[in-house]
Protein backbone atom coordinates (compact mmCIF):
# COMPACT_ATOMS: atom_id res chain seq x y z
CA UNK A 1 19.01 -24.92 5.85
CA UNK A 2 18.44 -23.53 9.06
CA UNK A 3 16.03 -20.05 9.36
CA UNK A 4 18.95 -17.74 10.04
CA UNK A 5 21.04 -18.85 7.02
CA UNK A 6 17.78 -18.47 5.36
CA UNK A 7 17.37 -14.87 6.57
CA UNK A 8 20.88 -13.73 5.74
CA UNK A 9 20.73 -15.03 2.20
CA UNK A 10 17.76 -13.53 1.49
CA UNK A 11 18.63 -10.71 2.86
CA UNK A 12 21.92 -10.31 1.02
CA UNK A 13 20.19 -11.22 -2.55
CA UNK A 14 17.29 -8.51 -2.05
CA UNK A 15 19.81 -6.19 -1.51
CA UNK A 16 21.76 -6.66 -4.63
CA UNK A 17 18.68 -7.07 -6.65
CA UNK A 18 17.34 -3.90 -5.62
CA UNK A 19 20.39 -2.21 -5.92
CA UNK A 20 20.37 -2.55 -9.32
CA UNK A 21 16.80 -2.37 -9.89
CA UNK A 22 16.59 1.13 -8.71
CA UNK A 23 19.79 1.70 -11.02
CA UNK A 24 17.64 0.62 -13.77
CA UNK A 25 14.56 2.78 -12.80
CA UNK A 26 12.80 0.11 -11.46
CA UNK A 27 10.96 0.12 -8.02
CA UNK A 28 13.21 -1.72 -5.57
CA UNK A 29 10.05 -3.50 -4.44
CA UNK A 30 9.65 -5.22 -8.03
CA UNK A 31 13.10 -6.26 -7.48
CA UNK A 32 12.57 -7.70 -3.86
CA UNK A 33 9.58 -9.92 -5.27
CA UNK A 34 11.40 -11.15 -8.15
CA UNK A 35 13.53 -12.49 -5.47
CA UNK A 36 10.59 -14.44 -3.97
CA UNK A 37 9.28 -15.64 -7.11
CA UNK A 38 12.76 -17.01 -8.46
CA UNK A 39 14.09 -18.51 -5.22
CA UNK A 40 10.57 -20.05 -4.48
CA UNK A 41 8.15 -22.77 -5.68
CA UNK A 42 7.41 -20.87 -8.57
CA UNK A 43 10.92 -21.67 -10.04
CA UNK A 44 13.56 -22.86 -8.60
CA UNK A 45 12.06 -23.94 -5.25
CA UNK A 46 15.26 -23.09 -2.89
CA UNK A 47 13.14 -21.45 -0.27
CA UNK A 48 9.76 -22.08 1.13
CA UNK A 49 7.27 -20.30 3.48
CA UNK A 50 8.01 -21.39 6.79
CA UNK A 51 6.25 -20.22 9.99
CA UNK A 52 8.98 -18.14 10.74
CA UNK A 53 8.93 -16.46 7.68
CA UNK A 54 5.30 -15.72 8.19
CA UNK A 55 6.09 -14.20 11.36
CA UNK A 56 8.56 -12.01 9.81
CA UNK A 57 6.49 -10.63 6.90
CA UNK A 58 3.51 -10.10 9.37
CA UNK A 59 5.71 -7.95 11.01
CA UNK A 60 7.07 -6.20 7.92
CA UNK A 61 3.64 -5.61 7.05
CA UNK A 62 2.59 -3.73 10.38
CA UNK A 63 5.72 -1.65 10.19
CA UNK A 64 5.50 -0.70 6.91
CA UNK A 65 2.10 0.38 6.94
CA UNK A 66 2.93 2.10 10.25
CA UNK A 67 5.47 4.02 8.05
CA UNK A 68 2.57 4.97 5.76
CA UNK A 69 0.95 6.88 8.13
CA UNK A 70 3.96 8.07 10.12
CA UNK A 71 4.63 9.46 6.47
CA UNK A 72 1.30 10.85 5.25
CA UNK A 73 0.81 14.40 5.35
CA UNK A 74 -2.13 15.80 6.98
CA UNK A 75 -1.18 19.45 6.26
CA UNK A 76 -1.06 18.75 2.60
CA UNK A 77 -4.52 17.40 2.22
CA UNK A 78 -6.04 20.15 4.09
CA UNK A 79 -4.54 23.23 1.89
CA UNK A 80 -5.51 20.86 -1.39
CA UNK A 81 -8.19 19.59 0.27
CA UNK A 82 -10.85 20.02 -1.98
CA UNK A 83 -8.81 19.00 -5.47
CA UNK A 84 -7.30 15.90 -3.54
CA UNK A 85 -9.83 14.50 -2.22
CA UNK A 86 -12.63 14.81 -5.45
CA UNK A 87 -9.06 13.30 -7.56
CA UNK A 88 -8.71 10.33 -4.89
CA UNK A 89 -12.54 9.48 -4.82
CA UNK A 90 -12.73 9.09 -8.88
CA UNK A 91 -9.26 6.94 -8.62
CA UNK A 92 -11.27 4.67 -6.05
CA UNK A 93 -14.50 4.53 -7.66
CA UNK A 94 -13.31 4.06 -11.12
CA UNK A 95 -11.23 0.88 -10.73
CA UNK A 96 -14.07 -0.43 -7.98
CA UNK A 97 -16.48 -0.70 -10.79
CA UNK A 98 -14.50 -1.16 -14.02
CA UNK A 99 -12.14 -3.71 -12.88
CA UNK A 100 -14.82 -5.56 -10.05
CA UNK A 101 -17.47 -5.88 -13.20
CA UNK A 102 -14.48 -7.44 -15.35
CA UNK A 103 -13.38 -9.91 -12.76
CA UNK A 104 -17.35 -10.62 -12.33
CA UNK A 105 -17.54 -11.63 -15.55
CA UNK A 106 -14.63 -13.03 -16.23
CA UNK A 107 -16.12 -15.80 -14.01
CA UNK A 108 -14.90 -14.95 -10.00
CA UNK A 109 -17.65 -14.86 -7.35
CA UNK A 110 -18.83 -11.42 -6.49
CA UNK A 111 -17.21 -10.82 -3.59
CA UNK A 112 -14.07 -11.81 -4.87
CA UNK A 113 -14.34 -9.30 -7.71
CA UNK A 114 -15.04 -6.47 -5.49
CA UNK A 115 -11.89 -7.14 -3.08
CA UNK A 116 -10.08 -7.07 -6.99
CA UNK A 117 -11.37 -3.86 -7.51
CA UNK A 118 -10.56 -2.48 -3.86
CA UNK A 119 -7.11 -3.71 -4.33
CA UNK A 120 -6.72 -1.66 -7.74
CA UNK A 121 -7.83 1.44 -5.76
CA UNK A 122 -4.80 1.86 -3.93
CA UNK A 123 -2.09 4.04 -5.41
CA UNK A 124 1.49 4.11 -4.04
CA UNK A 125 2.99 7.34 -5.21
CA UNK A 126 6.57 7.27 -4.42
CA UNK A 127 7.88 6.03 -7.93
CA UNK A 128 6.09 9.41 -9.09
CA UNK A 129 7.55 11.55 -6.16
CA UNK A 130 11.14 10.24 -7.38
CA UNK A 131 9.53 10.99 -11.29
CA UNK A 132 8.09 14.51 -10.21
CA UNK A 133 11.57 15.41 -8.41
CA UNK A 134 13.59 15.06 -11.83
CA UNK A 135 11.73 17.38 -13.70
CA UNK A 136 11.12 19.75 -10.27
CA UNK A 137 7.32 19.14 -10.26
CA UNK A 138 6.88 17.92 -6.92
CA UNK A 139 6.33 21.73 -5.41
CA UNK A 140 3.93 22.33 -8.49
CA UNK A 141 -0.26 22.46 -8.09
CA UNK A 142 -0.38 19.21 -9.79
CA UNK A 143 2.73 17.54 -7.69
CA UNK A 144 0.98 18.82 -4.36
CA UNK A 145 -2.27 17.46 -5.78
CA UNK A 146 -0.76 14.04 -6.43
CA UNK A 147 0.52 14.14 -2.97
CA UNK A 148 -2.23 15.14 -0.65
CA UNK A 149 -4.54 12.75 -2.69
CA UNK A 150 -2.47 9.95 -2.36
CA UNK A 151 -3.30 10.67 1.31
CA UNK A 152 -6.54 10.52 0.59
CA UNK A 153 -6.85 7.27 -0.92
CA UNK A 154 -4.52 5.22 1.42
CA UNK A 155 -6.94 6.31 4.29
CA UNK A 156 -9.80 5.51 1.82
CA UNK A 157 -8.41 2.17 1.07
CA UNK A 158 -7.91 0.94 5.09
CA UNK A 159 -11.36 2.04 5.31
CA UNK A 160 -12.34 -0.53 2.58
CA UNK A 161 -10.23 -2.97 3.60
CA UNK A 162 -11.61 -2.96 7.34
CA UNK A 163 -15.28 -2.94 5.86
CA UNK A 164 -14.38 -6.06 3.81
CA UNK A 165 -12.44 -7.94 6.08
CA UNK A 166 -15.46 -7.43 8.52
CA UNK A 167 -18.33 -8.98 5.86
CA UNK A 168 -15.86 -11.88 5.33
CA UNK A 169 -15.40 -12.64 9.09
CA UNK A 170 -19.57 -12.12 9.50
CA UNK A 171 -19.87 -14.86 5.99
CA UNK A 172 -17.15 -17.18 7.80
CA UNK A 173 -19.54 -17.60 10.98
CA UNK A 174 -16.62 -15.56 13.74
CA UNK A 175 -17.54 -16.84 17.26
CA UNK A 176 -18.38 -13.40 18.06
CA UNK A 177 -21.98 -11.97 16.43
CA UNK A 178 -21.54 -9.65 13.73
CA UNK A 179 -23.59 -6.21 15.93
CA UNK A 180 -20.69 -6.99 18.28
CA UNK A 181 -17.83 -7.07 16.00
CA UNK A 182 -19.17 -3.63 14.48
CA UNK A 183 -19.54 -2.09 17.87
CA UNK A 184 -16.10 -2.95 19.21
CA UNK A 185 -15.05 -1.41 15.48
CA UNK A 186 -16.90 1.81 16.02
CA UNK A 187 -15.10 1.70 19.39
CA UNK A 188 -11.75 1.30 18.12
CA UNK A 189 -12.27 3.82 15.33
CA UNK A 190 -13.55 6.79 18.34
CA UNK A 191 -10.51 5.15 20.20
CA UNK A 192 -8.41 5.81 17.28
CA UNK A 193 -9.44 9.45 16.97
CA UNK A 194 -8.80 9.85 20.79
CA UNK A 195 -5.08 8.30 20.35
CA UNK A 196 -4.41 10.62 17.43
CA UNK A 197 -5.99 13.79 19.31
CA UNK A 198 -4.51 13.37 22.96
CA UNK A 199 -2.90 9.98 23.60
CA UNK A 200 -0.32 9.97 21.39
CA UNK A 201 1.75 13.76 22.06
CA UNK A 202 1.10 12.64 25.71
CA UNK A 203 3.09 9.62 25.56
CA UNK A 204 5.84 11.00 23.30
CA UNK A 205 6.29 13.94 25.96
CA UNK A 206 6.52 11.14 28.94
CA UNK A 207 9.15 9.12 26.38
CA UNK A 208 11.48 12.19 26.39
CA UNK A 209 11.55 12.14 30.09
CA UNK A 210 12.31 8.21 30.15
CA UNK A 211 16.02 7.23 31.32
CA UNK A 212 15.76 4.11 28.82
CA UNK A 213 18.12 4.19 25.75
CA UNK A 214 15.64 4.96 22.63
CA UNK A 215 12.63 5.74 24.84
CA UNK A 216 10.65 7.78 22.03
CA UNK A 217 11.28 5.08 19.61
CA UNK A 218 10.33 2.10 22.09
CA UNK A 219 6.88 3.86 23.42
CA UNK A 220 6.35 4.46 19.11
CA UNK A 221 6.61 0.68 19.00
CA UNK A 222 4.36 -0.31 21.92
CA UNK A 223 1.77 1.83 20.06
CA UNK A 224 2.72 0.42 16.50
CA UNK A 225 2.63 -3.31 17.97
CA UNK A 226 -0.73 -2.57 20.50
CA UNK A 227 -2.58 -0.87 17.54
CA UNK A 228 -1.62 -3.29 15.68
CA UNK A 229 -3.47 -6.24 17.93
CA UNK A 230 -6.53 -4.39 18.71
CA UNK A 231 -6.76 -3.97 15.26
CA UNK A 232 -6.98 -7.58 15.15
CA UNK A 233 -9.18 -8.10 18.34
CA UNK A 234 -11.81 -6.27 16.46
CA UNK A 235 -11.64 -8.54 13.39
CA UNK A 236 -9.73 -5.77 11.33
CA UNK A 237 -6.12 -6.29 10.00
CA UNK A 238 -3.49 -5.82 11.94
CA UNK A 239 -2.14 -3.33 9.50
CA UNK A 240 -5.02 -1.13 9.79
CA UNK A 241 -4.21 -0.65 13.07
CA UNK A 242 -0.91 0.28 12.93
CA UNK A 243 -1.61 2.64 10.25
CA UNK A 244 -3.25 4.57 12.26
CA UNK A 245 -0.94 4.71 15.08
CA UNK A 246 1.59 6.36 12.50
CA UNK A 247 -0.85 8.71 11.38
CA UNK A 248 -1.32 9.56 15.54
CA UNK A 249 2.63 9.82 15.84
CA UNK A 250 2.84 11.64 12.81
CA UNK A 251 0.74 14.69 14.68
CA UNK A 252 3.38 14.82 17.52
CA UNK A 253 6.95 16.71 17.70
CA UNK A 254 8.62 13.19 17.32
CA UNK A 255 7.53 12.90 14.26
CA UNK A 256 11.18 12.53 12.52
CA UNK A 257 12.59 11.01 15.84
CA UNK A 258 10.03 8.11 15.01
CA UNK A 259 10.47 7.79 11.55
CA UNK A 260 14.38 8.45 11.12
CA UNK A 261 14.78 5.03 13.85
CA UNK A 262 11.64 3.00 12.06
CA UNK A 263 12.69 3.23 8.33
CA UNK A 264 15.69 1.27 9.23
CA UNK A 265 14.25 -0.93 11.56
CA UNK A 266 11.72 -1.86 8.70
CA UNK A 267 14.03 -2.03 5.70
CA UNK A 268 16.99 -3.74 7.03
CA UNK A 269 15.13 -6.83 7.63
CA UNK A 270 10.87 -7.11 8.10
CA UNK A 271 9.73 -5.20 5.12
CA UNK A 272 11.69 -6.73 2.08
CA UNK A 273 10.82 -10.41 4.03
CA UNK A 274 7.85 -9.40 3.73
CA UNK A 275 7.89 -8.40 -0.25
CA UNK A 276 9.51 -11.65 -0.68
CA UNK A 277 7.07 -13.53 1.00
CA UNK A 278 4.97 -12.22 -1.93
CA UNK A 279 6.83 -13.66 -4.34
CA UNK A 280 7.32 -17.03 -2.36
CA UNK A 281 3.13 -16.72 -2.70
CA UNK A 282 3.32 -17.18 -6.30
CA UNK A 283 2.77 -19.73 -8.80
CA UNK A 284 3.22 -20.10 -12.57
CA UNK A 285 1.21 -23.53 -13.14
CA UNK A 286 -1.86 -21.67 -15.18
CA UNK A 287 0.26 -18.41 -16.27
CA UNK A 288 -0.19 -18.78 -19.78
CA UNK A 289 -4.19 -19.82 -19.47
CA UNK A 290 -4.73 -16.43 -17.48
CA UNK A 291 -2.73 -14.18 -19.86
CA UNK A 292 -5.43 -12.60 -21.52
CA UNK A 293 -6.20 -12.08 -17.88
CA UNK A 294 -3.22 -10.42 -16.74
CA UNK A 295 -3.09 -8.16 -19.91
CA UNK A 296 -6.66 -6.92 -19.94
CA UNK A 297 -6.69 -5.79 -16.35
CA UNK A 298 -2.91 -4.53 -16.31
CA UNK A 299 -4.29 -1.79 -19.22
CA UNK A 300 -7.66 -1.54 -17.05
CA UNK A 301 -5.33 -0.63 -13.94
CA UNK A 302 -3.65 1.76 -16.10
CA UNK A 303 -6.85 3.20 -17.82
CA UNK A 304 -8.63 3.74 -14.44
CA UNK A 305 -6.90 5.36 -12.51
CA UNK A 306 -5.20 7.78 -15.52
CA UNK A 307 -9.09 9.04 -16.53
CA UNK A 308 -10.31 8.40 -13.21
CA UNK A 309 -8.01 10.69 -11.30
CA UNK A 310 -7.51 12.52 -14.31
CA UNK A 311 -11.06 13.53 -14.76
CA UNK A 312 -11.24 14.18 -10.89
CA UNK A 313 -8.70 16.72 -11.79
CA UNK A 314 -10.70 18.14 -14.82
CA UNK A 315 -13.76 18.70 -12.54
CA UNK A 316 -11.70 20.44 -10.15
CA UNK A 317 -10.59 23.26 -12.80
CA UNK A 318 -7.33 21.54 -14.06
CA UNK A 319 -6.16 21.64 -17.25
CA UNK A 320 -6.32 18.78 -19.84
CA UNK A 321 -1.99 18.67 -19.45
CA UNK A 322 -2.83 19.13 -15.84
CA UNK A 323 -4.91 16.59 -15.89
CA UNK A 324 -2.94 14.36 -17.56
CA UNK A 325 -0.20 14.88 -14.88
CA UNK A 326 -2.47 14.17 -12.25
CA UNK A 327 -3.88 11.20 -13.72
CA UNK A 328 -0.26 9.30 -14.74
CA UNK A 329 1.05 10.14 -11.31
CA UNK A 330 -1.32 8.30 -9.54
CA UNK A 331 -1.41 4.76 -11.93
CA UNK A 332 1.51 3.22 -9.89
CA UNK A 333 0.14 0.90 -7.25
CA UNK A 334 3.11 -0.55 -5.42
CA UNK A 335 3.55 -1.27 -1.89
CA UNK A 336 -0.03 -0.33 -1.05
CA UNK A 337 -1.91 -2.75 -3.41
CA UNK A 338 0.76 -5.47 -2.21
CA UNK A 339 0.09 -4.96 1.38
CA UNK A 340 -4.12 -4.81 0.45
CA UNK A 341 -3.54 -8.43 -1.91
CA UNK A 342 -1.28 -10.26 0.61
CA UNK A 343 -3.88 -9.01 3.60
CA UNK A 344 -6.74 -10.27 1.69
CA UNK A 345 -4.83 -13.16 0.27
CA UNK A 346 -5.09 -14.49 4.37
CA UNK A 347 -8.32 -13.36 5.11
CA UNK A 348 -9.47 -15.32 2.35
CA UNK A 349 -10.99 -12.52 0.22
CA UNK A 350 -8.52 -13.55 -2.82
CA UNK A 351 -8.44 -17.34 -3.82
CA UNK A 352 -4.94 -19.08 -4.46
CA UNK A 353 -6.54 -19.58 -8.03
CA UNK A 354 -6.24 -15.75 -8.69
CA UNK A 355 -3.19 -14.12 -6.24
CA UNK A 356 -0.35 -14.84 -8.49
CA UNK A 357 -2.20 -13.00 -11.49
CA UNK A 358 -3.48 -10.41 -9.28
CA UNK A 359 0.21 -9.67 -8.07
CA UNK A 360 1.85 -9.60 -11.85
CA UNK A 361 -0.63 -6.87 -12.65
CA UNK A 362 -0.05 -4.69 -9.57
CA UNK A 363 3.71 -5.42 -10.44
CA UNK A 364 3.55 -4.68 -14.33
CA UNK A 365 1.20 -1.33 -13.85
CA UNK A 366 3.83 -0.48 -11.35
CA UNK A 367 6.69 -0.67 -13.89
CA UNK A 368 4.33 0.96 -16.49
CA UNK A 369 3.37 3.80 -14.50
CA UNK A 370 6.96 5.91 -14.13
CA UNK A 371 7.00 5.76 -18.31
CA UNK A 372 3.10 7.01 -18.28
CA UNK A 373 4.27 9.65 -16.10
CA UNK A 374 7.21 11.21 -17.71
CA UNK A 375 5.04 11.20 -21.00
CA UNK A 376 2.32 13.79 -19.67
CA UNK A 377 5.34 15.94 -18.42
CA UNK A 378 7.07 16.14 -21.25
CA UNK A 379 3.71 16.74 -23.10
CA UNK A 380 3.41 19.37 -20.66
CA UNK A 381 7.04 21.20 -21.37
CA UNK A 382 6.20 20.68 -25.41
CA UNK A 383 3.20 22.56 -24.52
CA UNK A 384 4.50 25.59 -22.66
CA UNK A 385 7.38 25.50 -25.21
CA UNK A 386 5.00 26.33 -27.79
């Protein structure tokens, strides 16, 4: 089967699946992996990673991380900037430790175990924006809270991710020393402040003048797509850079120009190839000798995040039904902790041994969280009831 037919039936299948996984409740992510998993080696074998559909993915990635931070909102961290922020560091720190020191001992090397617990930092908040919406919480302290530290952490976690990337590549003996890789990443960090600042509104303001059908939307890409490979110049993910360079377009008037053309750039073909390249990643050989695994750090992902971000928002003068709130909304990991496993899964930071376990927990804590969730706010409406 040729890579076009390929493309168009997987395309066609992820769109049914998720169709009705979102009818169900279910993240339309979960559904686009399932697709992966079923149709590849793990079951029925149909479809295989090809180089193409590496190619793909890798671009799925970049774009949907540039979406991230074409979609995170600056604003919101700054007026809850203080609540957010002490919330998003005890969601990090939390699952760092807990779940690092239980893949440590339950036998991985230590460096693998850390990139675990970096990976269970993430949080990908919009099952709980869809959650928060149904019971009109998302304009409420606790729903703005959720929000601008989800900001927070996803800037927290590329921070991570670049820091560990750049030990692996200095462990893995890179051709270039490791003083020189951290000075060209300093440089591309002050570059990336100077992009954001001044570079960015001055090349959306020349793309408005440009003759060329979609200018705004083209220069967006050049930026997504050249952030993307300095990023990787530098020894950082591509990802990371492109993150950034949504973040930078995100502080310009085309904001909604950008991300109104992007969103179905991504989504009608890169991004889901790129959630069911996760699934084509998977394998089932030792599922039932990693079980006890899979279900001690699935409650772990749950625990940490619900008291760790939960008792961020207790320090910050939250109530315990606040709290609560606060904590359950940010369990889900989603798209984020995908993009942080598969990026780590190529840098070598994950082992083969481990990915397919490490992706069923982010998966199952995902589908756990919405249920976590719509428990504290009905404990909360009980409450005011009374």
């Amino acid at each position: 089967m040729n890579f076009i037919a390929t493309l168009a039936i997987i395309l066609l299948v992820t769109q049914v699946v998720s169709h009705f996984s979102m009818r169900m409740g279910i993240p339309d992510v979960i559904g686009q992996i399932l697709v992966g998993i079923v149709m590849g080696p793990a079951v029925f074998g149909w479809i295989t990673q090809t180089h193409m559909i590496n190619e793909f993915q890798e671009i799925g990635v970049i774009i949907l991380m540039f979406i991230a931070g074409l979609e995170s909102d600056l604003s919101l961290l700054k007026k809850y900037l203080k609540p957010a922020v002490v919330v998003a560091l005890m969601g990090m720190i939390l699952p760092i430790v807990v779940m690092g020191v239980a893949a440590d001992l339950y036998g991985m090397q230590w460096f693998e175990s850390l990139f675990i617990g970096v990976i269970f930092s993430a949080t990908s908040v919009s099952i709980s924006v869809a959650v928060l919406r149904d019971y009109n919480q998302l304009g409420s302290k606790e729903g703005a809270t959720i929000l601008g530290a989800a900001v927070a952490d996803d800037i927290g976690g590329v921070f991570l991710l670049s820091i560990l990337i750049s030990m692996m590549n200095g462990q893995s003996g890179q051709r270039m020393s490791l003083p020189l890789v951290v000075l060209l990443q300093v440089i591309f960090f002050g570059g990336t402040y100077f992009l954001v600042r001044w570079l960015a509104p001055y090349l959306m303001e020349i793309s408005s003048d440009l003759l060329t059908t979609a200018a705004p939307s083209v220069v967006a890409m050049i930026l997504c797509l050249g952030m993307a490979a300095l990023a990787d110049a530098v020894h950082l993910s591509g990802a990371v850079g492109s993150f950034f360079a949504g973040i930078a377009i995100a502080n310009t008037k085309k904001k909604e120009v950008i991300n109104r053309s992007f969103v179905p750039i991504g989504y009608a073909m890169f991004i889901p190839i790129f959630f069911v390249n996760v699934g084509l990643s998977m394998r089932f050989d030792h599922f039932l000798d990693s079980l006890w695994f899979i279900i001690m750090m699935t409650v772990l992902a749950c625990l940490t995040k619900l008291l760790g971000c939960g008792g961020g928002a207790k320090l910050t003068g939250f109530d315990l039904n606040s709290s609560y709130i606060i904590g359950s909304g940010m369990i889900a990991r989603g798209e984020m902790s995908l993009i942080t496993a598969q990026i780590g899964f190529q840098a070598h930071l994950l082992s083969e041994k481990y990915y397919s376990d490490i992706i069923t927990v982010i998966v199952l804590a995902t589908i756990l969280a919405p249920f976590i969730l719509k428990h504290s706010l009905h404990r909360m409406h009980g409450a005011q009831e009374d």
